[in-house]
Protein backbone atom coordinates (compact mmCIF):
# COMPACT_ATOMS: atom_id res chain seq x y z
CA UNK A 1 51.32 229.74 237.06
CA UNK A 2 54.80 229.38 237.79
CA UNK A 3 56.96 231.44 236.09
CA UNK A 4 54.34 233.47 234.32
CA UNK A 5 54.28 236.50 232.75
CA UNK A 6 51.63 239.02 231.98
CA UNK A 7 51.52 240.34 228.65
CA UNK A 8 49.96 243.99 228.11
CA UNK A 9 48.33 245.88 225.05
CA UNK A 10 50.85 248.62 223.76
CA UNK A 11 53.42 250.23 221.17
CA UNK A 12 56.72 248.38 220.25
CA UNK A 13 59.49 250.02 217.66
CA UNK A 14 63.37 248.47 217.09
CA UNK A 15 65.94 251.18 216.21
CA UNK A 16 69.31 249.58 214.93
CA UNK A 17 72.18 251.43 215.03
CA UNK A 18 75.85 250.77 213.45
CA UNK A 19 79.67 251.81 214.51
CA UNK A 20 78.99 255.04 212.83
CA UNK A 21 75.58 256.18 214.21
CA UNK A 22 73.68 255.31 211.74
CA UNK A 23 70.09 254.25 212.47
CA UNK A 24 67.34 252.05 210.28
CA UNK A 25 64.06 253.07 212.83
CA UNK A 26 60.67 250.62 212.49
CA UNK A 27 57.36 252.05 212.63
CA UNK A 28 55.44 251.89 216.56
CA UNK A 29 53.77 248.51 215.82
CA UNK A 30 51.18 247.38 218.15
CA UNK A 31 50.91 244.53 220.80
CA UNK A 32 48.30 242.79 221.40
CA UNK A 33 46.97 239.79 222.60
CA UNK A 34 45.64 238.30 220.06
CA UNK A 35 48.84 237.79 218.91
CA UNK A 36 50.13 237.07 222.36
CA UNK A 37 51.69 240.63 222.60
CA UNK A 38 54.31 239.31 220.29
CA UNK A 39 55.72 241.89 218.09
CA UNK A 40 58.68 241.31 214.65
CA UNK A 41 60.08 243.51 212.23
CA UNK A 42 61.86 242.58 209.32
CA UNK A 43 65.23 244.99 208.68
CA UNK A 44 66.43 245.22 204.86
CA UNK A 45 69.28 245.95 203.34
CA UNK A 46 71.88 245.70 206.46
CA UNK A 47 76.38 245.59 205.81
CA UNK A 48 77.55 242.29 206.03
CA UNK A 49 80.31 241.52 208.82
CA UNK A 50 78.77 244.35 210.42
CA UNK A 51 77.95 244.84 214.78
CA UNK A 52 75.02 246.96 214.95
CA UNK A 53 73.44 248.02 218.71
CA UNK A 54 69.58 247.06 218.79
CA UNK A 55 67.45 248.98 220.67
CA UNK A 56 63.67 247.74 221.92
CA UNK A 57 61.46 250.96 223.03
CA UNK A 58 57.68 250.19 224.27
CA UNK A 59 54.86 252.57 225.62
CA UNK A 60 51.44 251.29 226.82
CA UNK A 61 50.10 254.25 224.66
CA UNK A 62 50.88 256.22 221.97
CA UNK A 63 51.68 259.35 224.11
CA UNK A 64 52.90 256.89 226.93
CA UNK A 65 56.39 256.66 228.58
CA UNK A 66 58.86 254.87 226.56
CA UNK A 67 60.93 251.74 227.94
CA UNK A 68 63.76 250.64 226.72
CA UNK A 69 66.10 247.33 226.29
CA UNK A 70 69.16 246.69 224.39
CA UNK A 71 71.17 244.07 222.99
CA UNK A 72 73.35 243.74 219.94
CA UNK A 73 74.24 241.45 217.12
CA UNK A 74 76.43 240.49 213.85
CA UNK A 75 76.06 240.02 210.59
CA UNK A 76 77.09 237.43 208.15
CA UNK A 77 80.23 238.01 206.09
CA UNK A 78 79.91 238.46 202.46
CA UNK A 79 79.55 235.18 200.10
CA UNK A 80 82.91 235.79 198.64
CA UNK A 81 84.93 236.35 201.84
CA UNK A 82 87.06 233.93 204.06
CA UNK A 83 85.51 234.39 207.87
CA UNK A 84 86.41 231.86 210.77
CA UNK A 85 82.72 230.97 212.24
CA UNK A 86 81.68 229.86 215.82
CA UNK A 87 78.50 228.10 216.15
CA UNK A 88 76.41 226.71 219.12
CA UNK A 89 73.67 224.36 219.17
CA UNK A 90 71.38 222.65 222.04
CA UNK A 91 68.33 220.90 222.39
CA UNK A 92 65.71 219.34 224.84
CA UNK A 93 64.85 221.97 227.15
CA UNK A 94 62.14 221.07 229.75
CA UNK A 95 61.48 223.99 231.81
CA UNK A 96 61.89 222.11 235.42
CA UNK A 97 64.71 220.16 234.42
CA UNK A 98 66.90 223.73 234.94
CA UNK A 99 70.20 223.26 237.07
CA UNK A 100 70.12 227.07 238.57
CA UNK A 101 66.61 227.89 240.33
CA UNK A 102 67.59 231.37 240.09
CA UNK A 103 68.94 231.91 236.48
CA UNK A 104 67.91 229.19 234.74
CA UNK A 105 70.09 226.52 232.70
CA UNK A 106 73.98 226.85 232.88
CA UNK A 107 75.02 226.28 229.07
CA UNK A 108 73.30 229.66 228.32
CA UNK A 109 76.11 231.20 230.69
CA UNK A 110 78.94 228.89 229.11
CA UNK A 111 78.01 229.48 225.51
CA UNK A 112 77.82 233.20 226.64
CA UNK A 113 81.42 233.44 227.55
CA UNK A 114 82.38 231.80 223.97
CA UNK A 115 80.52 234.75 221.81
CA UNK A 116 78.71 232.53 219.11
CA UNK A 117 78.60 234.19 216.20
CA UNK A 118 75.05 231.81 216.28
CA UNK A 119 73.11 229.52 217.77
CA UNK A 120 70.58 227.22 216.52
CA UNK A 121 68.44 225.47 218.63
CA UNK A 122 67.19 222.19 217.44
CA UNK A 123 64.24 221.44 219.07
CA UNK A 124 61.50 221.16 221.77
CA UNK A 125 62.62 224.55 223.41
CA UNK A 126 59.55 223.97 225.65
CA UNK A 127 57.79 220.84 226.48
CA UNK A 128 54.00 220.99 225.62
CA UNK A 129 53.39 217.51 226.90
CA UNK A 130 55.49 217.50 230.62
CA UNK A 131 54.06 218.82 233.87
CA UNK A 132 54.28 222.13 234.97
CA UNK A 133 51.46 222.94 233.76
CA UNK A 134 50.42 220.29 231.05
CA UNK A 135 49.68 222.86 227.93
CA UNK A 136 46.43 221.27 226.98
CA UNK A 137 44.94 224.19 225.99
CA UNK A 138 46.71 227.08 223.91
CA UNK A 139 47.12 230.16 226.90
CA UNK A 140 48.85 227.21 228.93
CA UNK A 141 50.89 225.94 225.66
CA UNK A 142 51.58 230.30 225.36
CA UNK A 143 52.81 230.23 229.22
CA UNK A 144 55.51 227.97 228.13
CA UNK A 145 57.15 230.05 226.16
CA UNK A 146 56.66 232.91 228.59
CA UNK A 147 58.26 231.09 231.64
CA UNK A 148 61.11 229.93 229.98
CA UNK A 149 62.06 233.13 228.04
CA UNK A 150 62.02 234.22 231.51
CA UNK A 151 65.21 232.41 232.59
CA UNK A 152 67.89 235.63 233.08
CA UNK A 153 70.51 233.03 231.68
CA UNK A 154 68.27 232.57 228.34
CA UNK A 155 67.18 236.56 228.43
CA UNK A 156 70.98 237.33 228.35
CA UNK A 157 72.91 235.08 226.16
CA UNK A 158 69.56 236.51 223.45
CA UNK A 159 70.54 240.10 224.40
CA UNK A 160 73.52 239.39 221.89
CA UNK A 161 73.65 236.35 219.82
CA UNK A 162 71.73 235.60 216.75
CA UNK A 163 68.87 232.33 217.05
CA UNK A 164 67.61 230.20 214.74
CA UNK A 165 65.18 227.82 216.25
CA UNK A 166 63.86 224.35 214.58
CA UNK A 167 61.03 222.57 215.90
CA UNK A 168 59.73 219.07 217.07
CA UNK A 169 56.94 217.42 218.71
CA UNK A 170 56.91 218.90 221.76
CA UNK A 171 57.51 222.15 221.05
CA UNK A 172 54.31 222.09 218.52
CA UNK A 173 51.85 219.85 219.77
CA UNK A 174 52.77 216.33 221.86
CA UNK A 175 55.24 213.25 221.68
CA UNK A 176 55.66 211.89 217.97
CA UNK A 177 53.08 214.63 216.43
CA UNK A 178 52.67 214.97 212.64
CA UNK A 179 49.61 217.12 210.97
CA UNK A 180 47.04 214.88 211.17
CA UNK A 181 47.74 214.17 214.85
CA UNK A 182 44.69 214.40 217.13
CA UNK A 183 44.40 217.93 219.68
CA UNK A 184 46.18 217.43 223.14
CA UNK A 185 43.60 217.88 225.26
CA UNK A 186 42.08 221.21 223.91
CA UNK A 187 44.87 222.71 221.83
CA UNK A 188 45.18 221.41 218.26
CA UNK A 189 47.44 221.25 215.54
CA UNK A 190 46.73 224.24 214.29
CA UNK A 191 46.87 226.08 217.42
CA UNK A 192 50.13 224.88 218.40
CA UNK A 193 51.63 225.89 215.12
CA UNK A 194 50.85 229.59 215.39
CA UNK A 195 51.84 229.70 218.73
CA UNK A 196 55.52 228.99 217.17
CA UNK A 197 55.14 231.03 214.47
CA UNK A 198 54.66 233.69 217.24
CA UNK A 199 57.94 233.08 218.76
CA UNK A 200 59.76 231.93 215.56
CA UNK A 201 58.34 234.60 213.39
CA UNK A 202 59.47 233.55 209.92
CA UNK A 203 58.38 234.48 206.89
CA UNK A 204 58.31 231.74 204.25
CA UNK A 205 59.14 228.06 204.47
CA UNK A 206 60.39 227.04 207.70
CA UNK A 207 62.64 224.97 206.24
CA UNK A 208 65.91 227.62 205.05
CA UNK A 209 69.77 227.53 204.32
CA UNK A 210 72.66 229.92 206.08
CA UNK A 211 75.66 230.72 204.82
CA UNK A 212 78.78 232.12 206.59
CA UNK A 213 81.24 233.22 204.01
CA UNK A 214 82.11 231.18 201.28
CA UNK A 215 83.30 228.05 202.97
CA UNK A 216 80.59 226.91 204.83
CA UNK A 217 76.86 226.57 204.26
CA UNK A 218 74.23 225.37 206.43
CA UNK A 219 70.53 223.22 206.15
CA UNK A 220 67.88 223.68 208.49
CA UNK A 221 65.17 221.14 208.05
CA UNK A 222 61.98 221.20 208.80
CA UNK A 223 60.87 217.66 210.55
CA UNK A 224 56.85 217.86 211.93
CA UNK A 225 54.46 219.89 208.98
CA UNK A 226 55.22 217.55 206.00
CA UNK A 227 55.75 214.16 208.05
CA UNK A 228 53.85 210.66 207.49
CA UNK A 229 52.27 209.35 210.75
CA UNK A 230 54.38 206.85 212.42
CA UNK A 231 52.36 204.03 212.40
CA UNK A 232 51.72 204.39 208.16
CA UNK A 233 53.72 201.24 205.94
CA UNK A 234 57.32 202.39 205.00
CA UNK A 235 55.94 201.76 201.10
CA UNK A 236 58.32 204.13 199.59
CA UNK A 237 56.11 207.09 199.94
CA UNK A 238 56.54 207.55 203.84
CA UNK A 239 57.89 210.96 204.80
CA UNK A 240 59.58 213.19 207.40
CA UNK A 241 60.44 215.89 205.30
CA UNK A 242 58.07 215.91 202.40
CA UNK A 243 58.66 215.96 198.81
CA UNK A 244 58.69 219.80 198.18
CA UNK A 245 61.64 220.04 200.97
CA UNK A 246 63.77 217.17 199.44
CA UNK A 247 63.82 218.68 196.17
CA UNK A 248 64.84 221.81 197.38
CA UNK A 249 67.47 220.40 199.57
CA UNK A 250 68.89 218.51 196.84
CA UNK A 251 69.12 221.52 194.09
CA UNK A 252 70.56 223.94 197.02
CA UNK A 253 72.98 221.83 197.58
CA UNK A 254 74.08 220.73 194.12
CA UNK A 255 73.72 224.81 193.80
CA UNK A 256 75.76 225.11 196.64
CA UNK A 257 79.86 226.15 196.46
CA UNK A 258 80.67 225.73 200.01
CA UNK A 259 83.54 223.41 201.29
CA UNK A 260 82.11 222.55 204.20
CA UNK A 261 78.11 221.63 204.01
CA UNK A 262 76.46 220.95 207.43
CA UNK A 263 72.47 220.11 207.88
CA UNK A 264 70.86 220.61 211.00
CA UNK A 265 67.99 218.08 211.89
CA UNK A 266 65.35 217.91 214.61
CA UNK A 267 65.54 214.60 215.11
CA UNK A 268 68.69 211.79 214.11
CA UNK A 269 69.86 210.81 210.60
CA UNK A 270 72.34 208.26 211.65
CA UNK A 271 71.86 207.10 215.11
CA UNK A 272 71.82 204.42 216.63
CA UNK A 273 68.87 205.18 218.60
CA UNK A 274 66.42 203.13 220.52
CA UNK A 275 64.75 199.66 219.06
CA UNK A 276 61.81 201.40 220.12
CA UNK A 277 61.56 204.59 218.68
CA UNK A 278 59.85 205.43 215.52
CA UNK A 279 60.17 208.97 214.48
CA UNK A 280 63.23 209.18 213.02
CA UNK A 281 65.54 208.26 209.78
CA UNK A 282 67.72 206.26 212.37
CA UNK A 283 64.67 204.27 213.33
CA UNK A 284 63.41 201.16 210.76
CA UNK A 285 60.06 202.80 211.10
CA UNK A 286 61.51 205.78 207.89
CA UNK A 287 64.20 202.97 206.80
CA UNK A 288 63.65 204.10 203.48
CA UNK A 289 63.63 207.70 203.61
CA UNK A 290 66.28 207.10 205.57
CA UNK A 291 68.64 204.60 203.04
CA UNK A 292 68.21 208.03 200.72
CA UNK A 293 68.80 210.72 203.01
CA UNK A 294 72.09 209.22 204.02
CA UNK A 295 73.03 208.08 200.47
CA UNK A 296 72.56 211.42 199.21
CA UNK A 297 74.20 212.97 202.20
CA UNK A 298 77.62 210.50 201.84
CA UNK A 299 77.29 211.68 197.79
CA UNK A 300 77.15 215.46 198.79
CA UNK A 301 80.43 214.91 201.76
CA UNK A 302 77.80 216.25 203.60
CA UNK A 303 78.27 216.42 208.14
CA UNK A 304 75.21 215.95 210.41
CA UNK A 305 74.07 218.25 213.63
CA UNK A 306 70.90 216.94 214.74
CA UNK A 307 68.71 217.43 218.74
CA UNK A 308 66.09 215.03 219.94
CA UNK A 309 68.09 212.55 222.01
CA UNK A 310 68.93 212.89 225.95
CA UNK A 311 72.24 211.94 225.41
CA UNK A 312 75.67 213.48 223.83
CA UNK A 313 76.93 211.65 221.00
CA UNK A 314 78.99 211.69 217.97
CA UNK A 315 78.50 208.98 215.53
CA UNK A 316 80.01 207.53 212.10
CA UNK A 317 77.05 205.38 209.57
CA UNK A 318 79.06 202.18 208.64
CA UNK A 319 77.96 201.68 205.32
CA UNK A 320 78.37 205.96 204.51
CA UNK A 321 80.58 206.72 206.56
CA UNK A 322 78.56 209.95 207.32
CA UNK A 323 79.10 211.41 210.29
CA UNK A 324 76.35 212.62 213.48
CA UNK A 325 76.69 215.19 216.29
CA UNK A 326 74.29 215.18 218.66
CA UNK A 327 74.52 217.96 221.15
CA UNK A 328 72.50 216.53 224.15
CA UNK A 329 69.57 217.94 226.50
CA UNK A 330 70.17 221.46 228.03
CA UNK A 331 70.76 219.82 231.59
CA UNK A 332 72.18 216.63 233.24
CA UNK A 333 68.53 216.08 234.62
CA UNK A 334 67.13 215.83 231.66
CA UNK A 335 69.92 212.95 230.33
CA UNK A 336 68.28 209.46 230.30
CA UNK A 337 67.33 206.83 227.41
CA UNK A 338 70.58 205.41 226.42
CA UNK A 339 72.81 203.02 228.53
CA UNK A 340 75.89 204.89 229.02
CA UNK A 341 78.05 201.85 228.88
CA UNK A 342 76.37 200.60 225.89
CA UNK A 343 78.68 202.09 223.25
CA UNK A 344 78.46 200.46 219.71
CA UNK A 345 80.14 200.29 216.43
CA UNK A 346 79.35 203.40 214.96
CA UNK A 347 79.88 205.78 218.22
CA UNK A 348 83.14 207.93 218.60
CA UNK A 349 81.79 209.68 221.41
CA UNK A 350 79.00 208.47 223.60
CA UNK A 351 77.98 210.43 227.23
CA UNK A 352 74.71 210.34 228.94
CA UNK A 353 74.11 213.38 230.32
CA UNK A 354 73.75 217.51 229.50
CA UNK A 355 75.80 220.14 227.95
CA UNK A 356 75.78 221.92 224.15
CA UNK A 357 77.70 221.15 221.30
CA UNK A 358 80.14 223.83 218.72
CA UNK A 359 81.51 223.81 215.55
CA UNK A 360 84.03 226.40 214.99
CA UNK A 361 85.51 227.06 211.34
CA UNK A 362 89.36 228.45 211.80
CA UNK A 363 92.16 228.65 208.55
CA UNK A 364 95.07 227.11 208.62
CA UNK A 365 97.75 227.73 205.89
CA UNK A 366 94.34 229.97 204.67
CA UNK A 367 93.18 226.16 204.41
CA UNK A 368 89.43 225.63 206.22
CA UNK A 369 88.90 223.30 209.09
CA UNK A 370 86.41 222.41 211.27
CA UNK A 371 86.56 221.51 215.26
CA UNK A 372 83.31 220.35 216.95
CA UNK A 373 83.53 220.26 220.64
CA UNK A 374 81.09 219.20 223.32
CA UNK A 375 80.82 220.72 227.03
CA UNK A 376 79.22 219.86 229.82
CA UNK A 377 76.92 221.81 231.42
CA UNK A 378 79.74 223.98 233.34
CA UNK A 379 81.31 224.69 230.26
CA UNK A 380 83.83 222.22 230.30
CA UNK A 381 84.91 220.48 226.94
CA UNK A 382 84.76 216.84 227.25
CA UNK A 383 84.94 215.55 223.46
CA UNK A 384 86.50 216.96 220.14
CA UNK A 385 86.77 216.20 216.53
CA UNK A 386 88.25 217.86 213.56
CA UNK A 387 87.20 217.79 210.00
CA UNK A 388 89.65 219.06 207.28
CA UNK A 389 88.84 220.18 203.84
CA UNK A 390 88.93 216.92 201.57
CA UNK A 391 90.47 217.01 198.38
């Protein structure tokens, strides 16, 4: 298939080394394909604020040759401490809607030459459900992921930047999946989520909070496993994220000490989206799941990032006055579903086509401040807001 590639049995150990030569060394860990040669290591105990060289060995035996890679990363600062932050985000990423047939998609070179402190990904990282093949059965939905980590532009910008990655329909299953859903063609439910638990190797609740210093703290919400189907009456009890996750949102948040509090969703909180959608808290399909979400979020001065929708946007709730960024699909192929002249009420921004989205946190006057800016998909910035500290 295109853009395959052939996993083998074998050996894999990460060495991390910092400034001073220092090294935290994992145990040779096999490969193998019943866990689609995928291979993680959790790392303890590592300096905050701290660059440390990561080093990738592999042998097909365990007296084989060794192979190496390399790449690099930082750490967080320390709760406590005052540190400027520079964050990139993208989203929609079919595989053949790339915009260089050699490397890949562009943004991954652009956000390169910025040197994100991180990126977060918001959803369908592969498409599932799209031609090229159709993953209807799980070593086609596993090919995916192998074809597109492929792309030299993806392979580098991960060599040295830290990832979170959210989920959504198509990166799990199909179009407007939840956990009931029926298979797509052979691959199930099931299946699809521990193929991403493969590539997103996490180890408790996929739903989880960042910090970055003590002036800005981060959300991560998890939109598909604890979801109400679509079609189910919006009788008070209808769900995207599930009872257990709302409670902990709302008590890390009340916890929470930050000045600036930003939650990353899947899929919109604000909008406007399409009369005909019905996966969302913009859409009147979760209207009240959505009435709370955005009351609690206005309560909370809380700012929304969110992926899902083929267009670049920012957007302001009337009655909240919560704000939306949505970052836009990875390419300008891949733009389409919203009438680029059809700009309403609650847009401040509104472009139909590709690029990525960042939120950098600078000090002013040792005051915080926040700029979001979106680029095309050559890197150029075509929209920016800031958001001071309020009193």
């Amino acid at each position: 298939m295109d853009g395959g590639v052939k996993g083998i049995n074998g050996y894999v150990r990460f060495i991390l080394k910092d400034i001073h030569g220092n090294k935290k060394i994992s145990p040779w860990k096999p490969a193998i394909s019943k866990h689609d040669y995928c291979v993680f290591h959790v790392f303890e105990g590592l300096k905050n604020q701290h660059t440390y060289q990561l080093i990738i060995e592999g042998k097909k035996d365990t007296e084989g040759m060794i192979n190496t890679d390399t790449g690099y990363f930082k750490t967080s600062p320390k709760p406590n401490e005052r540190a400027p932050l520079l964050l990139t985000t993208s989203s929609c990423q079919y595989f053949w809607s790339f915009d260089d047939s050699i490397n890949g998609f562009k943004i991954y070179n652009e956000m390169s030459k910025l040197h994100p402190d991180l990126f977060v990904q918001t959803g369908d990282f592969v498409y599932y459900d799209k031609p090229g093949p159709m993953a209807d059965q799980a070593e086609k939905a596993r090919h995916k992921w192998h074809a597109m980590n492929a792309w030299p532009y993806i392979r580098r910008f991960f060599r040295h930047t830290p990832i979170y990655l959210l989920k959504d329909d198509h990166d799990l299953l199909a179009d407007d999946v939840h956990s009931t859903s029926k298979p797509f063609g052979k691959l199930t439910y099931s299946e699809g989520l521990e193929i991403w638990k493969e590539n997103v190797p996490l180890l408790d609740k996929p739903y989880r909070t960042i910090t970055w210093g003590k002036d800005i703290q981060f959300w991560l919400m998890e939109g598909r496993e604890f979801r109400s189907d679509n079609n189910s009456a919006d009788d008070g009890t209808k769900t995207i994220w599930g009872e257990e996750q709302k409670n902990w949102l709302i008590q890390s948040v009340q916890n929470s000490k930050a000045t600036f509090k930003i939650i990353i969703s899947p899929t919109p909180i604000i909008g406007p989206d399409r009369a005909s959608k019905a996966d969302n808290h913009a859409n009147n399909a979760f209207q009240k799941e959505g009435d709370w979400v955005r009351t609690f979020l206005h309560k909370e001065n809380m700012i929304v990032i969110n992926g899902d929708r083929h267009w670049q946007y920012v957007s302001q709730d009337i009655p909240s006055g919560v704000m939306e960024f949505g970052s836009g699909p990875v390419s300008d192929f891949h733009a389409q579903g919203w009438p680029p002249e059809e700009i309403r009420p609650e847009h401040k921004f509104l472009r139909v086509a590709g690029g990525f989205l960042s939120l950098s946190m600078e000090y002013k006057a040792k005051e915080p401040y926040l700029t979001f800016i979106h680029y095309d998909v050559n890197g150029k910035a075509v929209h920016s807001e800031i958001i001071k500290k309020t009193k």
